[in-house]
C-alpha atoms as a PDB file:
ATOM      1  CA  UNK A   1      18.672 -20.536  12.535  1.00  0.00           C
ATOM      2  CA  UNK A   2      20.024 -22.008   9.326  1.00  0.00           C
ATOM      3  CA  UNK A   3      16.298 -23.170   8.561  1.00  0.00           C
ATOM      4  CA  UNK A   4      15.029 -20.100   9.085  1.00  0.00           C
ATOM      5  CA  UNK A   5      17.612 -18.307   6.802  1.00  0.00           C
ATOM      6  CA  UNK A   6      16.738 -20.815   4.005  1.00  0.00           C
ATOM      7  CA  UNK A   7      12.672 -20.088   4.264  1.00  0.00           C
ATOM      8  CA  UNK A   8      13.570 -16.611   4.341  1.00  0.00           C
ATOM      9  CA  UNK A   9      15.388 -16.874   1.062  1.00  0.00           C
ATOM     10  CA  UNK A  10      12.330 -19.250  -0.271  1.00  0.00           C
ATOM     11  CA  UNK A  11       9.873 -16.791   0.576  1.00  0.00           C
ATOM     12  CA  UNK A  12      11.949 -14.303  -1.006  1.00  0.00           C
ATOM     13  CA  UNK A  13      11.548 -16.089  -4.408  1.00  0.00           C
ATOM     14  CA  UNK A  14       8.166 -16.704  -4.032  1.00  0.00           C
ATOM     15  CA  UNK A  15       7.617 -12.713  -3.497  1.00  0.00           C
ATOM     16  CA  UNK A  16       9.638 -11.832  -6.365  1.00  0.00           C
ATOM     17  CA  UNK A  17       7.952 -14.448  -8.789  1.00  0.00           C
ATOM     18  CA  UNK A  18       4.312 -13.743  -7.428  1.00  0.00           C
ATOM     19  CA  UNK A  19       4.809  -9.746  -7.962  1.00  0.00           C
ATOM     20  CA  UNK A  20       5.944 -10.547 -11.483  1.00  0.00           C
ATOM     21  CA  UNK A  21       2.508 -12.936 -11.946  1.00  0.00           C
ATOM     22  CA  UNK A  22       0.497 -10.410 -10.844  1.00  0.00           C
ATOM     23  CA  UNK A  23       1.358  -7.562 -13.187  1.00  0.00           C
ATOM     24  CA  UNK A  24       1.745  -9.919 -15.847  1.00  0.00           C
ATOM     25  CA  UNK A  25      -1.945 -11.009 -15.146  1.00  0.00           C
ATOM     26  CA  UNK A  26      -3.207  -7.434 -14.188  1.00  0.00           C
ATOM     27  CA  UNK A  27      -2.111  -5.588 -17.104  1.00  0.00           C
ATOM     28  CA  UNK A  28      -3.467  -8.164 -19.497  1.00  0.00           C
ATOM     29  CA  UNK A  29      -6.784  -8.109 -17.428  1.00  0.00           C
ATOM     30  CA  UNK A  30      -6.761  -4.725 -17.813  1.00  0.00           C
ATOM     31  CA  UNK A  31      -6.031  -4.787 -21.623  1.00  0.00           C
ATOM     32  CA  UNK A  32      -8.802  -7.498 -21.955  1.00  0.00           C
ATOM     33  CA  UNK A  33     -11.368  -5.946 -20.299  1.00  0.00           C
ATOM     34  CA  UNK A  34     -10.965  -2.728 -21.190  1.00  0.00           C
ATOM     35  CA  UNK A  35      -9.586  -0.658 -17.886  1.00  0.00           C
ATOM     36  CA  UNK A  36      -7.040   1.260 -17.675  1.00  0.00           C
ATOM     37  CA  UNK A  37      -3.557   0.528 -15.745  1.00  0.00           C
ATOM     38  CA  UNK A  38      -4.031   2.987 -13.644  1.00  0.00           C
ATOM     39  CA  UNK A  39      -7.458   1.735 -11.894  1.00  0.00           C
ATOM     40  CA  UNK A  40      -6.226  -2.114 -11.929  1.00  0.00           C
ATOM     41  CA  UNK A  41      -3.455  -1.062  -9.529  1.00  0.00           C
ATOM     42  CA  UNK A  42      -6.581   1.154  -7.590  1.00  0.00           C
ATOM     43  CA  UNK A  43      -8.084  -1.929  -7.839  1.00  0.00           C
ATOM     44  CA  UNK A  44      -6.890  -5.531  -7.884  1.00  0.00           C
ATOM     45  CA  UNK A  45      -3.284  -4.678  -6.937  1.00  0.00           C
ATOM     46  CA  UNK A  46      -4.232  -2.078  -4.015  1.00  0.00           C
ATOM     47  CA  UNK A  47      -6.291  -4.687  -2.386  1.00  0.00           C
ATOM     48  CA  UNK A  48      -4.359  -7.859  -3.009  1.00  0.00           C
ATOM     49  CA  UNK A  49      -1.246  -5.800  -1.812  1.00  0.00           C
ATOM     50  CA  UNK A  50      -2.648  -4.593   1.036  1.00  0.00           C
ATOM     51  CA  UNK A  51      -4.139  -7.988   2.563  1.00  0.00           C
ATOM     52  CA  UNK A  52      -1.094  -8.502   5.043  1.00  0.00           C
ATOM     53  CA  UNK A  53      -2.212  -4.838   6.817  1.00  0.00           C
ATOM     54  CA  UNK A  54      -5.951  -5.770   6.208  1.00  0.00           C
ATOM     55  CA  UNK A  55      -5.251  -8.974   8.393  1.00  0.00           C
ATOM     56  CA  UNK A  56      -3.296  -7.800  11.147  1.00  0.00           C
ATOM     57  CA  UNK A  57      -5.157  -4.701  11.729  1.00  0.00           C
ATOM     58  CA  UNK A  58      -8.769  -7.012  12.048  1.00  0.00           C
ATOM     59  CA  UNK A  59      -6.528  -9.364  14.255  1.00  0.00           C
ATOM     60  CA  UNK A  60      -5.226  -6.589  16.544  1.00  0.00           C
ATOM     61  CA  UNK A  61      -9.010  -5.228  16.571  1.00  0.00           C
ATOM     62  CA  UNK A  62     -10.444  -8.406  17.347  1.00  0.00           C
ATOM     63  CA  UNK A  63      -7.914  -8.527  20.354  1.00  0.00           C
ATOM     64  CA  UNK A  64      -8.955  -5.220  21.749  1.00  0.00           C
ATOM     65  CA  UNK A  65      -5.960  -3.492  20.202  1.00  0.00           C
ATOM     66  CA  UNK A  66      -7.639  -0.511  18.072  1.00  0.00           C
ATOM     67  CA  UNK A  67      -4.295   1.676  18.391  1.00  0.00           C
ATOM     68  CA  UNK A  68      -2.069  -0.982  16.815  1.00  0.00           C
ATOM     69  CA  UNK A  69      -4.455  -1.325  14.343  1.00  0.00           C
ATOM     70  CA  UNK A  70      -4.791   2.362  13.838  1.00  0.00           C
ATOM     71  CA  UNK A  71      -1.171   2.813  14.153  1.00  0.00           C
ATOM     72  CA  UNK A  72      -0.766   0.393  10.944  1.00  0.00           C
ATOM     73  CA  UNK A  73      -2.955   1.833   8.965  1.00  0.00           C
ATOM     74  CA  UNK A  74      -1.119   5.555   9.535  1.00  0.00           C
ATOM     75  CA  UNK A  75       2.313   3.646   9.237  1.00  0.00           C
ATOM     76  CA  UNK A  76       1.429   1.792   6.321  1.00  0.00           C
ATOM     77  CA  UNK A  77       0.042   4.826   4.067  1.00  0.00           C
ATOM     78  CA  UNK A  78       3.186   6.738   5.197  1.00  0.00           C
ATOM     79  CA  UNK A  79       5.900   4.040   4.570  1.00  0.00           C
ATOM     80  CA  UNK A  80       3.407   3.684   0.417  1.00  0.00           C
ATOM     81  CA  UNK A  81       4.683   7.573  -0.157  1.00  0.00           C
ATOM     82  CA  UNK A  82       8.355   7.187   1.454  1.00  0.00           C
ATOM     83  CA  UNK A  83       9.868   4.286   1.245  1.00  0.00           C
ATOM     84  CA  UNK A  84       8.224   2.645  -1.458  1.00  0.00           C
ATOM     85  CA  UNK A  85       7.804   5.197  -3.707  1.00  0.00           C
ATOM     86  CA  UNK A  86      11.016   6.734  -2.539  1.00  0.00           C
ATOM     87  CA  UNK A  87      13.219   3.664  -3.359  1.00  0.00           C
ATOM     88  CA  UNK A  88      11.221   3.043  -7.112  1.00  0.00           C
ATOM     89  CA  UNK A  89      12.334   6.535  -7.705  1.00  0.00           C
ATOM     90  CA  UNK A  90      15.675   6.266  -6.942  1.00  0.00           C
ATOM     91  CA  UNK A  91      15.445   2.915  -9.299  1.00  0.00           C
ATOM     92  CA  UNK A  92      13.978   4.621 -11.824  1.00  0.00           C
ATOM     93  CA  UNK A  93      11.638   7.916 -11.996  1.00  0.00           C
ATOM     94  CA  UNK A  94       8.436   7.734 -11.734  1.00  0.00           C
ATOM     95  CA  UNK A  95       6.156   9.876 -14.134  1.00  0.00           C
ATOM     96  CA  UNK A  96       2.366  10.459 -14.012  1.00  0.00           C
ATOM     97  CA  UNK A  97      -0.009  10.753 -16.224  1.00  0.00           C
ATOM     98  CA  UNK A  98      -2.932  13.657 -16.657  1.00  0.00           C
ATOM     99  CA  UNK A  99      -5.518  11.286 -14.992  1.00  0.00           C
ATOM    100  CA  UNK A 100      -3.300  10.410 -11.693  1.00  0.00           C
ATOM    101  CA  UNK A 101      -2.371  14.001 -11.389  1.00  0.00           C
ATOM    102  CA  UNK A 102      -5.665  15.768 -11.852  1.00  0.00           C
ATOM    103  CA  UNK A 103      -8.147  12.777 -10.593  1.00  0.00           C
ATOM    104  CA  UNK A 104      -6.270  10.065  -8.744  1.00  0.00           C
ATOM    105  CA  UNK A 105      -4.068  11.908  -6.415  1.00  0.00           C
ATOM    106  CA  UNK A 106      -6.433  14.737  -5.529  1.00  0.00           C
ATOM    107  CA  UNK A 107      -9.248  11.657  -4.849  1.00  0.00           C
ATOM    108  CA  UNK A 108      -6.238   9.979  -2.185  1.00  0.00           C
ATOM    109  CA  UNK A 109      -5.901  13.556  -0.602  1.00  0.00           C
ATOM    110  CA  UNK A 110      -9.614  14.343  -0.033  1.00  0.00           C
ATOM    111  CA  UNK A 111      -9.837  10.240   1.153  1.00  0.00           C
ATOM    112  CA  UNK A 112      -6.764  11.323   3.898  1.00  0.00           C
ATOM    113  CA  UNK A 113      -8.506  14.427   5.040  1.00  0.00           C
ATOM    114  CA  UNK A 114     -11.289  11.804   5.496  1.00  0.00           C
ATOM    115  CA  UNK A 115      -9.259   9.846   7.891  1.00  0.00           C
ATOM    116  CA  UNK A 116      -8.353  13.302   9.805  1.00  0.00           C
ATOM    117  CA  UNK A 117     -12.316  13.627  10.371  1.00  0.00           C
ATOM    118  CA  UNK A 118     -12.947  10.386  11.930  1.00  0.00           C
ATOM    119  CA  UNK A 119      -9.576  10.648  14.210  1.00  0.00           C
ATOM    120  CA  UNK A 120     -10.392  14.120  15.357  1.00  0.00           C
ATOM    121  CA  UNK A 121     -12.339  13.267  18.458  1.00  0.00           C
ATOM    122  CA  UNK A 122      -9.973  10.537  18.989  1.00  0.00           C
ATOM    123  CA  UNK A 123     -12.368   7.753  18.642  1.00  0.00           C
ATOM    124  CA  UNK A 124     -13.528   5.990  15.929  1.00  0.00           C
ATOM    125  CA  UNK A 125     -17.089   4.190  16.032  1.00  0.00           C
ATOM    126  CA  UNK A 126     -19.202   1.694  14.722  1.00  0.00           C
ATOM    127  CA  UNK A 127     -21.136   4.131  12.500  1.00  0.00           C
ATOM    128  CA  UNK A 128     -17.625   6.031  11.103  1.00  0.00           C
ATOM    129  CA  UNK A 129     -16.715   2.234  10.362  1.00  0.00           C
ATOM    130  CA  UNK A 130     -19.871   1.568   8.334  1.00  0.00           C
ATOM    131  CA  UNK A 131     -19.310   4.776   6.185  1.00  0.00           C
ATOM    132  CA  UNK A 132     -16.049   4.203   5.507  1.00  0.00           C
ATOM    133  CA  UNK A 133     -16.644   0.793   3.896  1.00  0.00           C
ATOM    134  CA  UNK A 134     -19.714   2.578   2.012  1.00  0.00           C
ATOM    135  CA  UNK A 135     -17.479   5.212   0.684  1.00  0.00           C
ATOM    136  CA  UNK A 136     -15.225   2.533  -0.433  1.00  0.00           C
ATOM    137  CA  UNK A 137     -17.698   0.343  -2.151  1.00  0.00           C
ATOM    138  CA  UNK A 138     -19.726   4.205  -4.223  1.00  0.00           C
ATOM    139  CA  UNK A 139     -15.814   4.957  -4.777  1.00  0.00           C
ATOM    140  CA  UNK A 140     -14.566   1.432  -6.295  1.00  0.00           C
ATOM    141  CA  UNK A 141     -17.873   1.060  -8.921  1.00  0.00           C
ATOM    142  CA  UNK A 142     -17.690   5.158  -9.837  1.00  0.00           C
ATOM    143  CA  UNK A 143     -13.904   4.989 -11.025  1.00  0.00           C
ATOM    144  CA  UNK A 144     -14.332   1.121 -12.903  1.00  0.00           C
ATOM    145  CA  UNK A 145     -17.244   2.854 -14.334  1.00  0.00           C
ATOM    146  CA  UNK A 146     -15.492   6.044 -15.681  1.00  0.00           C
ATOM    147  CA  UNK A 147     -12.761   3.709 -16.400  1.00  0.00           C
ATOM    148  CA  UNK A 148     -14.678   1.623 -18.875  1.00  0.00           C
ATOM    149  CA  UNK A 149     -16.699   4.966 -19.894  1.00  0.00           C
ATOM    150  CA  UNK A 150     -13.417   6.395 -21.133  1.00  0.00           C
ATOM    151  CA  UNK A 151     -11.036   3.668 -22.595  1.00  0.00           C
ATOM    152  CA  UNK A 152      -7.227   4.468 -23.282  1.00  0.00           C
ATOM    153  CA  UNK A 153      -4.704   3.027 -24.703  1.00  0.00           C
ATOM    154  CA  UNK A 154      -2.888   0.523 -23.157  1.00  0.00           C
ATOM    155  CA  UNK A 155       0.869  -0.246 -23.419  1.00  0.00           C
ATOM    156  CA  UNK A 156       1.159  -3.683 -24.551  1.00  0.00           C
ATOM    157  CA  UNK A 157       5.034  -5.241 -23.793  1.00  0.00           C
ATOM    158  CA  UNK A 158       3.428  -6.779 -20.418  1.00  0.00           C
ATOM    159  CA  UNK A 159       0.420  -7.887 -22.426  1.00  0.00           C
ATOM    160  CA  UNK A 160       0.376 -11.773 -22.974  1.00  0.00           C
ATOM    161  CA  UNK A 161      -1.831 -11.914 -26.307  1.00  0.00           C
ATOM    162  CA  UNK A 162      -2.126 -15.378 -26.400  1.00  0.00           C
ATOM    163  CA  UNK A 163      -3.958 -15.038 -22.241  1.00  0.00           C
ATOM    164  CA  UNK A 164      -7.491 -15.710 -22.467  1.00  0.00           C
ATOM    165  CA  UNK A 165      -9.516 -13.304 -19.759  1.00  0.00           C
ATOM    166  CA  UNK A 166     -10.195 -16.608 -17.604  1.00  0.00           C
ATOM    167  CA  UNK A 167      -6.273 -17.176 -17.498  1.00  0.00           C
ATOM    168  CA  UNK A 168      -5.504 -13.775 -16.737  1.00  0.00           C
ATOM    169  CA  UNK A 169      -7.599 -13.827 -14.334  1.00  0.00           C
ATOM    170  CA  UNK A 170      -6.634 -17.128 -12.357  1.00  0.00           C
ATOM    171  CA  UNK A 171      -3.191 -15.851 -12.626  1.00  0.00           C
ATOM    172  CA  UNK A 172      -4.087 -12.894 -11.055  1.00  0.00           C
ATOM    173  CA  UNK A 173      -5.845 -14.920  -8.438  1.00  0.00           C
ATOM    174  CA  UNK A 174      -3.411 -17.237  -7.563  1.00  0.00           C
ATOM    175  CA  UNK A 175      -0.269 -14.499  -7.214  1.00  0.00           C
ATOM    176  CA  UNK A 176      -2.563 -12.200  -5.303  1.00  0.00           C
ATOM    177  CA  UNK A 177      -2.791 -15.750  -2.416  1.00  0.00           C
ATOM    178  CA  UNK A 178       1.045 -16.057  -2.873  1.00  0.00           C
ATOM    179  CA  UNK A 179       2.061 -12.633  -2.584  1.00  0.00           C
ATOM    180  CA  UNK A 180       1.150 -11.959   1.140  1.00  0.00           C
ATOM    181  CA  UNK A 181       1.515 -15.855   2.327  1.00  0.00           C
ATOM    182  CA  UNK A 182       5.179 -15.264   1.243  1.00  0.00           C
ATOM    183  CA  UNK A 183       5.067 -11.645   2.849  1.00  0.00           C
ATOM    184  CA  UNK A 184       4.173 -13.346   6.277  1.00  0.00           C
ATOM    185  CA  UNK A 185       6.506 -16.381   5.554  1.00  0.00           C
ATOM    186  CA  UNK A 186       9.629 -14.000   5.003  1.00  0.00           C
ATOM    187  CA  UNK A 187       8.475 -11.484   8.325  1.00  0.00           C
ATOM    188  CA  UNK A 188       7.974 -14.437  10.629  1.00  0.00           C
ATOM    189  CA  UNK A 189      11.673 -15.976   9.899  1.00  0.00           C
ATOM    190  CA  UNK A 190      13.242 -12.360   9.878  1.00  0.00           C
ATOM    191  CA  UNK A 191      11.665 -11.933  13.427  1.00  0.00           C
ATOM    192  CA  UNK A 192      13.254 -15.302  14.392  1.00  0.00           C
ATOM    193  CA  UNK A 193      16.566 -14.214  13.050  1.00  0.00           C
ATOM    194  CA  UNK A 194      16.152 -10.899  14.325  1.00  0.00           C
ATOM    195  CA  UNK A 195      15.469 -12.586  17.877  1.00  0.00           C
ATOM    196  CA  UNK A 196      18.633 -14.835  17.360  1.00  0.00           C
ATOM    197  CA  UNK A 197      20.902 -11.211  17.058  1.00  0.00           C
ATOM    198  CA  UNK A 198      19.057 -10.350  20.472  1.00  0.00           C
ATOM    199  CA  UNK A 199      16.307  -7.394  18.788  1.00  0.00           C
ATOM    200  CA  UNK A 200      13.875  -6.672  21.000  1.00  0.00           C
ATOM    201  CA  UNK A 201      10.225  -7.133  20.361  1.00  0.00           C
ATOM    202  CA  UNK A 202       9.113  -3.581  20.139  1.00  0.00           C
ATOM    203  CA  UNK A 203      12.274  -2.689  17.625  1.00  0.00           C
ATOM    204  CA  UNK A 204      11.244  -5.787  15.438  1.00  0.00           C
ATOM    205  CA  UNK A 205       7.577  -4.418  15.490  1.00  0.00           C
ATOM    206  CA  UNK A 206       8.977  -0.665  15.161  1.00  0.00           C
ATOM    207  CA  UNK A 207      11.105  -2.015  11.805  1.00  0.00           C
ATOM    208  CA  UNK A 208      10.831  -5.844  10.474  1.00  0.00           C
ATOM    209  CA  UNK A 209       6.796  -5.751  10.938  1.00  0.00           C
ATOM    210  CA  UNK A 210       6.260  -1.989   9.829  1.00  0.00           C
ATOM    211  CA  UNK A 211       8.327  -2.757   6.647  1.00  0.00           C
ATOM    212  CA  UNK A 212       7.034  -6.638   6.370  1.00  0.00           C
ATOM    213  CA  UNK A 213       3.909  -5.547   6.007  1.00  0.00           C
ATOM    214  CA  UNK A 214       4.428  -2.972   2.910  1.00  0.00           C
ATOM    215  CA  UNK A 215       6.674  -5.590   1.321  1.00  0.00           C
ATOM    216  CA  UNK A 216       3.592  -7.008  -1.556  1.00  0.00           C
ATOM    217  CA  UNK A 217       3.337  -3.293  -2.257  1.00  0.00           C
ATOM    218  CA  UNK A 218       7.087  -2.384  -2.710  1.00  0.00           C
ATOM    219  CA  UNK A 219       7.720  -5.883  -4.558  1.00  0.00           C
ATOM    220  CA  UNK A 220       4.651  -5.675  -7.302  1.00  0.00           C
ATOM    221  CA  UNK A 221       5.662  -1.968  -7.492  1.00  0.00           C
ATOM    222  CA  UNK A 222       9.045  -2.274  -8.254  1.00  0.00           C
ATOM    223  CA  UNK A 223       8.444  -5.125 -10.917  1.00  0.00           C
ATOM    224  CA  UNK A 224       5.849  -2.927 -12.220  1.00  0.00           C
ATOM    225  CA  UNK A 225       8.535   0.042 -12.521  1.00  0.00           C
ATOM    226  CA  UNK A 226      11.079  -2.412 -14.102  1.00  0.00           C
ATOM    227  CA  UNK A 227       7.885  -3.206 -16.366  1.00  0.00           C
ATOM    228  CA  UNK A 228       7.499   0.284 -17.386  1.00  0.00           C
ATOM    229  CA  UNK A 229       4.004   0.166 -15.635  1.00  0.00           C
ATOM    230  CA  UNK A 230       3.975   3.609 -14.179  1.00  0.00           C
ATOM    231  CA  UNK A 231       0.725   4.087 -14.242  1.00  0.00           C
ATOM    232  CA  UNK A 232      -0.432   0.515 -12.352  1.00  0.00           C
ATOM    233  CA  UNK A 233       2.337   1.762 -10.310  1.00  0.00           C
ATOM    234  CA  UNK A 234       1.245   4.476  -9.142  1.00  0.00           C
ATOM    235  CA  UNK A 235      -2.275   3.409  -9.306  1.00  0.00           C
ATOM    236  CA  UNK A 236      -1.336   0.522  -6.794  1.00  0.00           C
ATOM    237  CA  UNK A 237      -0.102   3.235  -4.081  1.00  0.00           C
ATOM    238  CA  UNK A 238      -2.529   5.712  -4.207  1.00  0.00           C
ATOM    239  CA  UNK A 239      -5.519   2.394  -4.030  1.00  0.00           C
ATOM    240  CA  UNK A 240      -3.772   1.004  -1.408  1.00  0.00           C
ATOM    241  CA  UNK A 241      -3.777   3.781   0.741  1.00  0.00           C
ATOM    242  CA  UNK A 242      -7.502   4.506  -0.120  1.00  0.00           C
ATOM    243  CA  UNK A 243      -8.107   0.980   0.981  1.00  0.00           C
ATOM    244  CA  UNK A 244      -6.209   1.424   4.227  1.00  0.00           C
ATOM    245  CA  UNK A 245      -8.114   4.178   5.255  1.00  0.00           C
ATOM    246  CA  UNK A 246     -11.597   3.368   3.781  1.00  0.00           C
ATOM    247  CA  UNK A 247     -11.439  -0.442   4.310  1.00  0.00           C
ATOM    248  CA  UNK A 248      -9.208  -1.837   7.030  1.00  0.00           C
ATOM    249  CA  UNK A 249      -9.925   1.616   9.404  1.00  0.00           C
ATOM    250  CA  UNK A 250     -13.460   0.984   8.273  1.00  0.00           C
ATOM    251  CA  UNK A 251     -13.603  -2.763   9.481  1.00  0.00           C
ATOM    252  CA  UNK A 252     -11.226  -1.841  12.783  1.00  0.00           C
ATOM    253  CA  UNK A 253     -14.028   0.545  14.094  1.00  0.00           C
ATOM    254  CA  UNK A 254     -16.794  -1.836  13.436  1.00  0.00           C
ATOM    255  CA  UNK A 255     -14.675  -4.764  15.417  1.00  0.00           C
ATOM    256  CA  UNK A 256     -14.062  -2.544  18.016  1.00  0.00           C
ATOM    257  CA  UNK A 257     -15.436   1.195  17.878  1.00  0.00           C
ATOM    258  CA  UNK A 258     -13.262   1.992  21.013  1.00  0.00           C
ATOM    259  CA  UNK A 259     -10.866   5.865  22.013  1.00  0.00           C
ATOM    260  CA  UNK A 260      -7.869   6.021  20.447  1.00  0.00           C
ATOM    261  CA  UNK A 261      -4.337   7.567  21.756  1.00  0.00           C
ATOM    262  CA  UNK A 262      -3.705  11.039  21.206  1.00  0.00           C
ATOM    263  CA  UNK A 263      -0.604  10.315  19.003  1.00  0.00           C
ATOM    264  CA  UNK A 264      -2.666   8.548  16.471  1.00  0.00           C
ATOM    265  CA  UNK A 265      -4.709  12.188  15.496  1.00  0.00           C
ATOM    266  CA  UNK A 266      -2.207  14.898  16.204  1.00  0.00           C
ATOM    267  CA  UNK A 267       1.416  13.362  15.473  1.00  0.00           C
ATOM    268  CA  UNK A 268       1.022  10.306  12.925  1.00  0.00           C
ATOM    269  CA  UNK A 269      -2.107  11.566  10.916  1.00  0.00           C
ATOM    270  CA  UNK A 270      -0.566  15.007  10.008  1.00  0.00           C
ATOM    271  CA  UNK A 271       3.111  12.754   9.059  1.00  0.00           C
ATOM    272  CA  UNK A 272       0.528  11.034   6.693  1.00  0.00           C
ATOM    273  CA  UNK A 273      -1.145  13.964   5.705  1.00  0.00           C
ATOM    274  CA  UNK A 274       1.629  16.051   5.076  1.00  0.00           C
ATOM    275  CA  UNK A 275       4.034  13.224   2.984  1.00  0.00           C
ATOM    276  CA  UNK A 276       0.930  12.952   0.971  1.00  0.00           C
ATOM    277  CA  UNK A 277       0.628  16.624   0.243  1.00  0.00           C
ATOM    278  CA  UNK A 278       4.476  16.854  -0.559  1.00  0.00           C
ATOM    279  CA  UNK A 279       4.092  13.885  -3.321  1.00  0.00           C
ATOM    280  CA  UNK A 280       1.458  16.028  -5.085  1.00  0.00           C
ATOM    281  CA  UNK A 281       3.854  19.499  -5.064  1.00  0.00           C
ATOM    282  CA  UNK A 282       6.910  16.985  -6.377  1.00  0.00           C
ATOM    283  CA  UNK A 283       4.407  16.281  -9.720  1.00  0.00           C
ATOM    284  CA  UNK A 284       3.557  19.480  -9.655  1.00  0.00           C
ATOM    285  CA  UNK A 285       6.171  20.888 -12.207  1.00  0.00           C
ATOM    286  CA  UNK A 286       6.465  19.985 -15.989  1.00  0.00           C
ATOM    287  CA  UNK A 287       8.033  16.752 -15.865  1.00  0.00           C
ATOM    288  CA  UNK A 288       4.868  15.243 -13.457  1.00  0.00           C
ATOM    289  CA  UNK A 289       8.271  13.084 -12.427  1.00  0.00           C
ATOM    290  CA  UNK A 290       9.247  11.638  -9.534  1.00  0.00           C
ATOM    291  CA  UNK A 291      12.896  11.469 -10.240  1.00  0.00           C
ATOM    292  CA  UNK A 292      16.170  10.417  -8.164  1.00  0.00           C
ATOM    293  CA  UNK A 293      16.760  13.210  -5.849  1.00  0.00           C
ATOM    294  CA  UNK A 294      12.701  13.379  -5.016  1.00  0.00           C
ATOM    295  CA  UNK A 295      12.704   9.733  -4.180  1.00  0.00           C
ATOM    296  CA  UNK A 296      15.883  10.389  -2.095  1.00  0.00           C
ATOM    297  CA  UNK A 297      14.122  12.855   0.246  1.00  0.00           C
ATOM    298  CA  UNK A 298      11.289  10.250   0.354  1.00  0.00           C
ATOM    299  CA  UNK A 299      13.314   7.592   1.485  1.00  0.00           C
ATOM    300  CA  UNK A 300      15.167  10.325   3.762  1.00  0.00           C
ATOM    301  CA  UNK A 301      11.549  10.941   5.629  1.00  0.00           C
ATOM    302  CA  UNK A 302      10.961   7.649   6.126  1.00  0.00           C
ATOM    303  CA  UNK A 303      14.163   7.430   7.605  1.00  0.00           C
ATOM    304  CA  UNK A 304      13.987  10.287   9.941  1.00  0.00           C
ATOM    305  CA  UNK A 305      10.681   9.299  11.021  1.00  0.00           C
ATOM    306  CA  UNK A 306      11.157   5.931  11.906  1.00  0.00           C
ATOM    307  CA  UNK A 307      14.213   7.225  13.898  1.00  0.00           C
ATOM    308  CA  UNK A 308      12.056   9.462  16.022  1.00  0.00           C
ATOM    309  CA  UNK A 309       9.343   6.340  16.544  1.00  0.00           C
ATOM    310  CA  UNK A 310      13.006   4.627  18.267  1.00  0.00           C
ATOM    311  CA  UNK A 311      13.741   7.328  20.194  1.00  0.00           C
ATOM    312  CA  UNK A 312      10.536   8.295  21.328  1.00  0.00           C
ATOM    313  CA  UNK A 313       9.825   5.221  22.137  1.00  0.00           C
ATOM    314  CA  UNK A 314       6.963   5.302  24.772  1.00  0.00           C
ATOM    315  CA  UNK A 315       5.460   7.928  23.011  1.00  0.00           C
END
């Protein structure tokens, strides 16, 4: 117990230093090479962030397990829009910029409705798999190459002038290997805790694992808030739930193209669906802020939903 308390804490420090890394390192990449905040956290940060779903969703799939897999991917992209970006707005609002609002989010809508096409029929197979990852790959190279096409300007107080593109880029590197091997670290010694206090399995999947798994994304985000990166920010939600649906659903279905629960298309995608919608009428108005009060009925979805997951608990 006591040795699991004091990993915990290790991993904790390891999260917190690895998320600070890994801006540090992105945003200078990003300065270096010429891209633009907002498409490193598409990028770099959405897939380094979003390696701990990535790897249990190919290990559930590889078991025979599609709707756990599934299940992560719809859980994940809904706890990016309400918890994470619902407790960096209550830390400090969150504004967007004319790109993210007219380009960005619109891109992660179309890339849900996506998802709601392949779960319609409640099965997802081998050939839905391969064009997901396709539509991933044409996606990724269009938006670095508009990116480059149209250079901005770049804040520069997280830039490290003296960090040669090779640095920046081993930097990046290394905290994107730390980042989810402390994420697993600090999940696998809450679960023993969590079994210690007498949790059930199924509630530490419902909360500790659900949560664990969003933890790379809600620590580089919040560093990146702190940062004043808004913009990688924001970038790093949106990409990672892109990635979820276009990657990891992509690579479930070609593991194991298999039926999938009912749930999965008519209760969980239109949750997703609908918190994504709701983000895009909260930027809607002048400000394009996410402020306090937004990020407060954000967090108070999140909430209510994983609520009715307990209660409805064989559902």
């Amino acid at each position: 117990m006591v040795k699991a308390i004091m990993f915990l804490i290790i991993a904790l420090i390891f999260l917190a230093w690895s998320a600070n890394k890994l801006v540090i390192g992105a945003a200078t990449l990003a300065h270096n090479i010429g891209l633009s905040p907002i498409v490193i956290g598409m990028t770099i940060l959405a897939i380094g962030s979003s390696i701990p779903e990535m790897i249990l969703s190919i290990t559930v799939a590889m078991e025979g397990k599609i709707n756990t897999a599934v299940g992560n991917i719809l859980g994940s992209n809904i706890a990016n829009v309400t918890l994470i970006l619902g407790i960096l707005a209550m830390v400090k609002p969150v504004s967007l910029n004319t790109s993210a609002l007219y380009r960005e989010l619109p891109l992660m809508i179309i890339v849900t409705s996506i998802a709601g096409t392949v779960l319609w029929d409640h099965h997802l197979s081998l050939c839905e798999g391969l064009w997901l990852l396709i539509a991933f790959i044409t996606l990724t190279l269009v938006i670095v190459h508009i990116s480059r096409k149209n250079k901005t300007n770049i804040k520069e107080k997280n830039i490290s002038k003296n960090m040669s593109n090779f640095k920046a880029l081993i930097w990046t590197i290394f905290a994107l290997i730390v980042l989810p091997l402390s994420s697993d670290n600090l999940v696998s010694n809450a679960v023993l805790i969590a079994k210690h206090f007498g949790m059930s399995d199924l509630m530490i999947g419902l909360t500790i694992i659900s949560v664990g798994t969003s933890l790379p994304e809600l620590t580089t985000s919040l560093v990146g808030i702190l940062k004043g990166e808004s913009d990688m920010v924001i970038g790093n939600i949106i990409g990672s739930n892109i990635f979820n649906i276009l990657v990891v659903m992509g690579i479930s279905g070609i593991l194991n193209p298999s039926f999938l629960t009912n749930y999965a298309m008519e209760r969980d995608f239109w949750v997703m669906f609908s918190v994504s919608l709701l983000l895009v009428t909260m930027v809607l108005d002048k400000s394009r802020t996410i402020n306090f009060i937004k990020g407060s009925i954000l967090l108070t979805l999140f909430v209510a939903y994983q609520t009715y997951l307990i209660i409805n608990i064989n559902a």
